[in-house]
C-alpha atoms as a PDB file:
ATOM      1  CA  UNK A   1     242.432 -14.256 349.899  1.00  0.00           C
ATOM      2  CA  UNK A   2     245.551 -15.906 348.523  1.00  0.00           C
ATOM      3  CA  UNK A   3     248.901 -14.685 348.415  1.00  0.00           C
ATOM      4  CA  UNK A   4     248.441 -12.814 345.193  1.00  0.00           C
ATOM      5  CA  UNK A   5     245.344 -10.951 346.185  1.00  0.00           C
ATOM      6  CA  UNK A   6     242.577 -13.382 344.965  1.00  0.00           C
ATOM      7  CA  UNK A   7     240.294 -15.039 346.218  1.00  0.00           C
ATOM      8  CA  UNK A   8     241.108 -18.968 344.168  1.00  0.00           C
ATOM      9  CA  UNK A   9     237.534 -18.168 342.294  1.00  0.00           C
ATOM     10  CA  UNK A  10     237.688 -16.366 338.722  1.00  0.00           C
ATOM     11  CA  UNK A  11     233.737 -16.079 339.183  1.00  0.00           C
ATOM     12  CA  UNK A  12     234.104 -13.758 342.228  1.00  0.00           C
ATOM     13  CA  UNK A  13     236.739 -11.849 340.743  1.00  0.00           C
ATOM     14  CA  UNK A  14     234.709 -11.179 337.551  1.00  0.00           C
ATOM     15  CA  UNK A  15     232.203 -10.520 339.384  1.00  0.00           C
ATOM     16  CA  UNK A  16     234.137  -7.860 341.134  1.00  0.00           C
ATOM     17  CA  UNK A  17     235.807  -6.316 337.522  1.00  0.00           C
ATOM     18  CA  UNK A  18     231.844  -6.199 336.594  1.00  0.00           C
ATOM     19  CA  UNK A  19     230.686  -4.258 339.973  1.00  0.00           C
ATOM     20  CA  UNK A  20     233.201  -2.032 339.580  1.00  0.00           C
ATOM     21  CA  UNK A  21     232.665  -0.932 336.220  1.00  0.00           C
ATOM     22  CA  UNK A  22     228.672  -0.334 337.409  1.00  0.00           C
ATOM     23  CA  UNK A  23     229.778   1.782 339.897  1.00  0.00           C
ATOM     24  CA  UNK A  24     231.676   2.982 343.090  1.00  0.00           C
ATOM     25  CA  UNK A  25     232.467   0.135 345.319  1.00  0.00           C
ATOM     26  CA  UNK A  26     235.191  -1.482 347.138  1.00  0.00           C
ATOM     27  CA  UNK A  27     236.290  -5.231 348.362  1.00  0.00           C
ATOM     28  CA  UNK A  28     237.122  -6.199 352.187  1.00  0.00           C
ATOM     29  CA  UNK A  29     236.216  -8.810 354.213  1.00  0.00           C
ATOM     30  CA  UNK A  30     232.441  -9.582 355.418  1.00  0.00           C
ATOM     31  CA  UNK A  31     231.160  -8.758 358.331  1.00  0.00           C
ATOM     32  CA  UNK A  32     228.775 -11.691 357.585  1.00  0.00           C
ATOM     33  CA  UNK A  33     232.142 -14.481 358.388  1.00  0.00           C
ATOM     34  CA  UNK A  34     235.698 -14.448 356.919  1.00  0.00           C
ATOM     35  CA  UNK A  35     234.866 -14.350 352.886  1.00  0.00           C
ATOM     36  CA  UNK A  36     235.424 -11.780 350.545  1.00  0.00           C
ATOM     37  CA  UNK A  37     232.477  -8.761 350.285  1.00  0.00           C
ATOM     38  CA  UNK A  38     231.839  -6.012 348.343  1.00  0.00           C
ATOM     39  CA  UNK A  39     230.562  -2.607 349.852  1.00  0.00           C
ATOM     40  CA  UNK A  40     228.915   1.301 348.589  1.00  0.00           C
ATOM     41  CA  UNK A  41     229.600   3.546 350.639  1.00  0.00           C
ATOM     42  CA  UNK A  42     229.876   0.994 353.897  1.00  0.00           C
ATOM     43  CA  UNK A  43     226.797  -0.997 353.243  1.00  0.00           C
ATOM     44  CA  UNK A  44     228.349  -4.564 352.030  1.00  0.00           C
ATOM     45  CA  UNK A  45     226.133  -5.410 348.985  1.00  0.00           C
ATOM     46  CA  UNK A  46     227.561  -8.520 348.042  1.00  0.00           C
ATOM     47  CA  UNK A  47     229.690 -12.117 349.425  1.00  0.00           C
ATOM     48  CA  UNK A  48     230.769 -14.700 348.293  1.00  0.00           C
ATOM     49  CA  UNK A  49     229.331 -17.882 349.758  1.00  0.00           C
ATOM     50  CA  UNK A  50     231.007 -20.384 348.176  1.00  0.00           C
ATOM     51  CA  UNK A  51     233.220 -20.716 345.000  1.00  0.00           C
ATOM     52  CA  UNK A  52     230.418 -19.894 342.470  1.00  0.00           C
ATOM     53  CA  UNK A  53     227.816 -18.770 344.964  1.00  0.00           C
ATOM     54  CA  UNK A  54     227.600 -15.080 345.537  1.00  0.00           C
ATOM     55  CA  UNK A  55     225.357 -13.272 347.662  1.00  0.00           C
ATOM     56  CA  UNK A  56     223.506 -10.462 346.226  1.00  0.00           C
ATOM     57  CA  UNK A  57     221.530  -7.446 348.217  1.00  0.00           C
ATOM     58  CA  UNK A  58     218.486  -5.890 346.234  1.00  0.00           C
ATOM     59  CA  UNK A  59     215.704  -4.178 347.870  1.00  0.00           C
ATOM     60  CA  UNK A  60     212.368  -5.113 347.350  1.00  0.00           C
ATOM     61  CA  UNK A  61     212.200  -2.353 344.771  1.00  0.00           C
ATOM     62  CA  UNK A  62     215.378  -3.571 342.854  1.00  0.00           C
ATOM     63  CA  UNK A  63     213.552  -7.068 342.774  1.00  0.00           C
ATOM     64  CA  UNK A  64     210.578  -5.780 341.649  1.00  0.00           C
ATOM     65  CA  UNK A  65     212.197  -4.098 338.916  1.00  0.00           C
ATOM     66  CA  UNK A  66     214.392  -6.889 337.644  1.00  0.00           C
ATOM     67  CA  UNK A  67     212.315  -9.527 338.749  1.00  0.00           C
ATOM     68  CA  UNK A  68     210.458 -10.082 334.890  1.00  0.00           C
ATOM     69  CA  UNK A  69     213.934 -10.282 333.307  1.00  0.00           C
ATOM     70  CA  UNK A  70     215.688 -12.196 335.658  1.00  0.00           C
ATOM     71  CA  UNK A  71     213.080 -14.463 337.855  1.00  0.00           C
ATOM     72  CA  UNK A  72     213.455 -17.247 335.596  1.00  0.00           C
ATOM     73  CA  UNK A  73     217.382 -17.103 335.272  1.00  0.00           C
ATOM     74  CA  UNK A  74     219.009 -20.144 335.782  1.00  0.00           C
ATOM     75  CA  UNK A  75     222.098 -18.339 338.048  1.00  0.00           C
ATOM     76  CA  UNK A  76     219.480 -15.972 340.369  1.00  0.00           C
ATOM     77  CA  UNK A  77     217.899 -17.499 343.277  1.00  0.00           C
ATOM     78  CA  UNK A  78     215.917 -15.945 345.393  1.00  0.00           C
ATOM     79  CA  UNK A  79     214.417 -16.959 348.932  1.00  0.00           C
ATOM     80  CA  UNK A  80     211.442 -15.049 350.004  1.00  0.00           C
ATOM     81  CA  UNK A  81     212.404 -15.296 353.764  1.00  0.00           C
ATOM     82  CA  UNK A  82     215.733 -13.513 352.996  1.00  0.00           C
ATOM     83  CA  UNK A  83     214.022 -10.528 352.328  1.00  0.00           C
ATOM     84  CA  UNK A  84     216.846  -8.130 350.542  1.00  0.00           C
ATOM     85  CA  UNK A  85     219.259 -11.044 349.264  1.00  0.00           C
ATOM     86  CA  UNK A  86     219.619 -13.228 346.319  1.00  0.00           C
ATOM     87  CA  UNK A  87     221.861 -15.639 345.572  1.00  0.00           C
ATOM     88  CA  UNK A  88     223.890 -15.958 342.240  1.00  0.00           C
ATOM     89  CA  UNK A  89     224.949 -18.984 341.232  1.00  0.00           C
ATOM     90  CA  UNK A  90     227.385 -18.535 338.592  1.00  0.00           C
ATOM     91  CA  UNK A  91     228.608 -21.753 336.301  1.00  0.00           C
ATOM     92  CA  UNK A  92     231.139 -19.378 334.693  1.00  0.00           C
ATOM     93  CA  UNK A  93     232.416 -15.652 334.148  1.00  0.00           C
ATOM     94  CA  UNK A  94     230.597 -15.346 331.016  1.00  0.00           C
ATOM     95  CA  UNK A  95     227.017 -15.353 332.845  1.00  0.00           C
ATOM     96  CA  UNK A  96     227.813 -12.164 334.444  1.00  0.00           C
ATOM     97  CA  UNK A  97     227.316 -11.387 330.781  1.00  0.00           C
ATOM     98  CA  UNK A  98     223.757 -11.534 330.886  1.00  0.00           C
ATOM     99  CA  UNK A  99     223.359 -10.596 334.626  1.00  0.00           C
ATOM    100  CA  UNK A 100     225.194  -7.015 334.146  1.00  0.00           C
ATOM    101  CA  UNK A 101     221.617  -5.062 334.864  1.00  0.00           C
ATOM    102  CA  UNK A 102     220.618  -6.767 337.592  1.00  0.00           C
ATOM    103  CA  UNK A 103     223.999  -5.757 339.261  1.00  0.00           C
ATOM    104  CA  UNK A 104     223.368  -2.499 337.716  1.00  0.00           C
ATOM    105  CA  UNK A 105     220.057  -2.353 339.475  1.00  0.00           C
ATOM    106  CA  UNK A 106     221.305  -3.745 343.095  1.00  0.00           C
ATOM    107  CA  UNK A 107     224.356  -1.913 342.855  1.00  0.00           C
ATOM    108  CA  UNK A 108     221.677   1.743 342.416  1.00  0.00           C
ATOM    109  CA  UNK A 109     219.319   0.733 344.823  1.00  0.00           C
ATOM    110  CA  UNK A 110     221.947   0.425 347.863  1.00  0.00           C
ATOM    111  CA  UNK A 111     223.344   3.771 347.068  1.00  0.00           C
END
């Protein structure tokens, strides 16, 4: 976090303006290292990685609903041995644009 309360990466904050707006949720540091993480109700749901690179948590169930729409998607890895994670790799702010319901749908099933 700098000085002014960021975190030197416009794509995290966006991403953080866009999580909010799904839904109740709140920024602190990661219990996963020192990086910026969002958490519901205590459960930390996202981090960020790397400038660009967020990780995601979805349930199996949240994949399996998104996964037709957003499988292919340029900015949405996922790793099968990571079980409730995906990684977002985001180029810009304006992909959150097309990635709004998947957080939508991570951001309901870790509530």
């Amino acid at each position: 976090m700098n000085a002014t309360g960021g975190h030197d990466d416009p794509r995290w904050d966006a991403f953080v303006t866009t999580m909010l707006a799904v839904g109740p949720s709140h920024e602190r540091r990661s219990r996963y290292g020192e990086k910026p993480a969002l958490f519901i109700e205590g459960r930390e749901i996202a981090h960020l990685e790397a400038p660009g690179v967020i990780d995601l948590r979805i349930t199996r169930r949240g994949w399996s609903q998104a996964r037709d729409e957003y499988g292919d998607d340029p900015a949405v890895h996922r790793d099968p041995a990571r079980r409730d994670w995906i990684e977002l790799l985001l180029h810009s702010p304006a992909d959150l644009d097309r990635l709004t319901r998947l957080l939508v749908i991570a951001a309901a099933e870790n509530t």
